[in-house]
C-alpha atoms as a PDB file:
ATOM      1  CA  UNK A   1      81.108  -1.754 -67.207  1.00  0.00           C
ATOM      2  CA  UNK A   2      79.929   1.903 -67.144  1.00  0.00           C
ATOM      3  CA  UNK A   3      79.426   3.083 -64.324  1.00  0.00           C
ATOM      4  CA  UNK A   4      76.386   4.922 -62.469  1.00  0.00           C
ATOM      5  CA  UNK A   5      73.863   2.738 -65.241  1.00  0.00           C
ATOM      6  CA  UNK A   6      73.312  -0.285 -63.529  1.00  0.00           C
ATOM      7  CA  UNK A   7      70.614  -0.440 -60.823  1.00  0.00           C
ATOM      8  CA  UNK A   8      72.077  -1.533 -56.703  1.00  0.00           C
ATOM      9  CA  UNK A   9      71.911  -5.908 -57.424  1.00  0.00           C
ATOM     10  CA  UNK A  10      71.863  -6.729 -53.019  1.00  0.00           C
ATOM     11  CA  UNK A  11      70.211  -9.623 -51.329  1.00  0.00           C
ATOM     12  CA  UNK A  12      66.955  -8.910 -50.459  1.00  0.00           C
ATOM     13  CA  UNK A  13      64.342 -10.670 -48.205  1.00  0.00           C
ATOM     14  CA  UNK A  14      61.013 -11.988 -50.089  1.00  0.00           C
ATOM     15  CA  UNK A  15      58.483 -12.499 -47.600  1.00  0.00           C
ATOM     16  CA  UNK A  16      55.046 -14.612 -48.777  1.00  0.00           C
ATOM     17  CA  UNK A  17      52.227 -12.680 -46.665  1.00  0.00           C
ATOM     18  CA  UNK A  18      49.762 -15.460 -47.225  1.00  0.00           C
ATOM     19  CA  UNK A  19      52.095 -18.133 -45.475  1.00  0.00           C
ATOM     20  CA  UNK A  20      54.707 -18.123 -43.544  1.00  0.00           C
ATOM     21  CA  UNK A  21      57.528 -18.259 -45.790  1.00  0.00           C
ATOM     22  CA  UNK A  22      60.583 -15.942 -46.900  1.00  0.00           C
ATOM     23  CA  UNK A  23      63.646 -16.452 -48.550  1.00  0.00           C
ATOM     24  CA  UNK A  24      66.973 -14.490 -49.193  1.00  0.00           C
ATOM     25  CA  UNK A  25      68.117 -13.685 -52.800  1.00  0.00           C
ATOM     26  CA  UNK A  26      69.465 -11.185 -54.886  1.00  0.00           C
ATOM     27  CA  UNK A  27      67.825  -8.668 -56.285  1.00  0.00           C
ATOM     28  CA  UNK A  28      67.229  -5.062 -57.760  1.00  0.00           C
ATOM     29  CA  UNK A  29      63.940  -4.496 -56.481  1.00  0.00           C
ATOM     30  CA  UNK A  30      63.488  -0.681 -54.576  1.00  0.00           C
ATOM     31  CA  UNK A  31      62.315  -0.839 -51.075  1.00  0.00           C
ATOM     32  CA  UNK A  32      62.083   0.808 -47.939  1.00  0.00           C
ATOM     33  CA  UNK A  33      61.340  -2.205 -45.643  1.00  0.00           C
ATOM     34  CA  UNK A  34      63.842  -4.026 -43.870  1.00  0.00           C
ATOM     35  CA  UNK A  35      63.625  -7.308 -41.762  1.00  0.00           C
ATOM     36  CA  UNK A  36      66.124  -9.276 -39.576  1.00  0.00           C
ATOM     37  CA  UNK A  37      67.022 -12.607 -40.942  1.00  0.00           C
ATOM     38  CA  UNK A  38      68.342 -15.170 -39.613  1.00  0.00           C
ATOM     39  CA  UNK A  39      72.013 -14.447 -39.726  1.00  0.00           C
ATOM     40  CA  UNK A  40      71.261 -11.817 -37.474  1.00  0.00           C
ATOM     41  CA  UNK A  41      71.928  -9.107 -40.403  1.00  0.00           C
ATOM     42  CA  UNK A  42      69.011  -6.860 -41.687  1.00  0.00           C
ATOM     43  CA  UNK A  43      67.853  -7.046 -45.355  1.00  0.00           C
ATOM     44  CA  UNK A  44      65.380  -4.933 -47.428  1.00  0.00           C
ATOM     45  CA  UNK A  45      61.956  -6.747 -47.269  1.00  0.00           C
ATOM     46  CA  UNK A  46      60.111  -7.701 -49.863  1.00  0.00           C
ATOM     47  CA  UNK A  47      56.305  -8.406 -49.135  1.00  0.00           C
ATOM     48  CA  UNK A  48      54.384 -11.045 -51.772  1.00  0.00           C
ATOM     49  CA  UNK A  49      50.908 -12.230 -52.297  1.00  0.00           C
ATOM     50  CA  UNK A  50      51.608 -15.373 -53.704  1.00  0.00           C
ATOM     51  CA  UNK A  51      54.886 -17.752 -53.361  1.00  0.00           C
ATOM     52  CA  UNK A  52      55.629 -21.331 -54.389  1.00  0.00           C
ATOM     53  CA  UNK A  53      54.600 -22.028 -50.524  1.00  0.00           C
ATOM     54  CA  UNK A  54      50.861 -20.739 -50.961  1.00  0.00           C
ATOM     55  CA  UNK A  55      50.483 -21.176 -54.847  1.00  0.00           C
ATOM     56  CA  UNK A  56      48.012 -23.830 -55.701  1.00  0.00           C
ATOM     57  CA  UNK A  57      49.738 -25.617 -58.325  1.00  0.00           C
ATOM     58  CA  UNK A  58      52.626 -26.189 -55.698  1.00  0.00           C
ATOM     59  CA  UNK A  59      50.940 -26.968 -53.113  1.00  0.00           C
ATOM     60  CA  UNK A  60      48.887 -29.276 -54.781  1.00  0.00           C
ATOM     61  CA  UNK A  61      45.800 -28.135 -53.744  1.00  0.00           C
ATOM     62  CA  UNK A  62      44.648 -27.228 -56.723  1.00  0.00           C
ATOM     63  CA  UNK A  63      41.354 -28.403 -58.304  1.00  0.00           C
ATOM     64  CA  UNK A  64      40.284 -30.534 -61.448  1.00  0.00           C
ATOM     65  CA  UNK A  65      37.948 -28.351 -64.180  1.00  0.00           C
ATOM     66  CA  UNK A  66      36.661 -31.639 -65.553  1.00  0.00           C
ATOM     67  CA  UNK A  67      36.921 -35.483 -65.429  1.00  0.00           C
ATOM     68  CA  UNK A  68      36.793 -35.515 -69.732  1.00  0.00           C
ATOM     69  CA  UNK A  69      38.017 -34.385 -72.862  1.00  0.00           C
ATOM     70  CA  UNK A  70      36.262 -31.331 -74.271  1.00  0.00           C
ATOM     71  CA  UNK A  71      35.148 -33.468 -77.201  1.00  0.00           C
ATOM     72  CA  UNK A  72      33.502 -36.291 -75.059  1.00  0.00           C
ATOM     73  CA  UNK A  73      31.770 -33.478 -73.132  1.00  0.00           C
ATOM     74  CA  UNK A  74      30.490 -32.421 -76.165  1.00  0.00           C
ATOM     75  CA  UNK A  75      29.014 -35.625 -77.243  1.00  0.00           C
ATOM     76  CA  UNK A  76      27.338 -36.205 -73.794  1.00  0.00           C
ATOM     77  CA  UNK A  77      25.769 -32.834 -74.729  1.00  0.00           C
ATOM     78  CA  UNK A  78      24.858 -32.969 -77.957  1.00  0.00           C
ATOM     79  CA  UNK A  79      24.980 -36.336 -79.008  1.00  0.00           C
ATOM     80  CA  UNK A  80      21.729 -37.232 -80.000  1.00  0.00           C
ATOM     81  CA  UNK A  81      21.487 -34.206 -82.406  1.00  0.00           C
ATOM     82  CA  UNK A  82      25.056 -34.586 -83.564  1.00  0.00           C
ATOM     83  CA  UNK A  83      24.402 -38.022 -85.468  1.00  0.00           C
ATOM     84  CA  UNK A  84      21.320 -36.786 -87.465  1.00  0.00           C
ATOM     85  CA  UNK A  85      22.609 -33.606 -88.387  1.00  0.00           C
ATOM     86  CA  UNK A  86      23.174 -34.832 -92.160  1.00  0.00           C
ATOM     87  CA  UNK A  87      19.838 -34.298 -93.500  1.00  0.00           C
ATOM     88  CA  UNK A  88      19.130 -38.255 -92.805  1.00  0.00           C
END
């Protein structure tokens, strides 16, 4: 490999602000923050809005748009002028 091309690949602390979750992992990401994990060695610190720990679809707290299909919706709507719509 060349050298001087390829960005600094360290572990780095991701922290979800929204929960109380971080994990260590590698990465290339630029940053002047630095926590102390729980080795007892200091990482660069990541800071997140949104992790697998606070993200509705994990969680399972997300909500249901609607019970039906888009097509039964559409008959409960319209159904009455649907069926006549043939010139009958």
């Amino acid at each position: 490999m060349k050298k001087d091309i390829h960005p600094n690949y360290r572990p780095v602390v991701f922290q979800d602000i929204s929960s109380d979750f971080a994990f260590l992992t590698r990465s290339t990401v630029n940053t002047s923050d630095t926590i102390q994990w729980e080795d007892g060695q200091e990482y660069p610190l990541v800071k997140v809005e949104i992790s697998s720990a606070s993200h509705p679809f994990y969680t399972g707290k997300q909500r249901v748009l609607s019970s039906g299909g888009r097509v039964d919706q559409f008959r409960r709507r319209y159904g009455s002028m649907a069926k006549g719509s043939k010139g009958e």
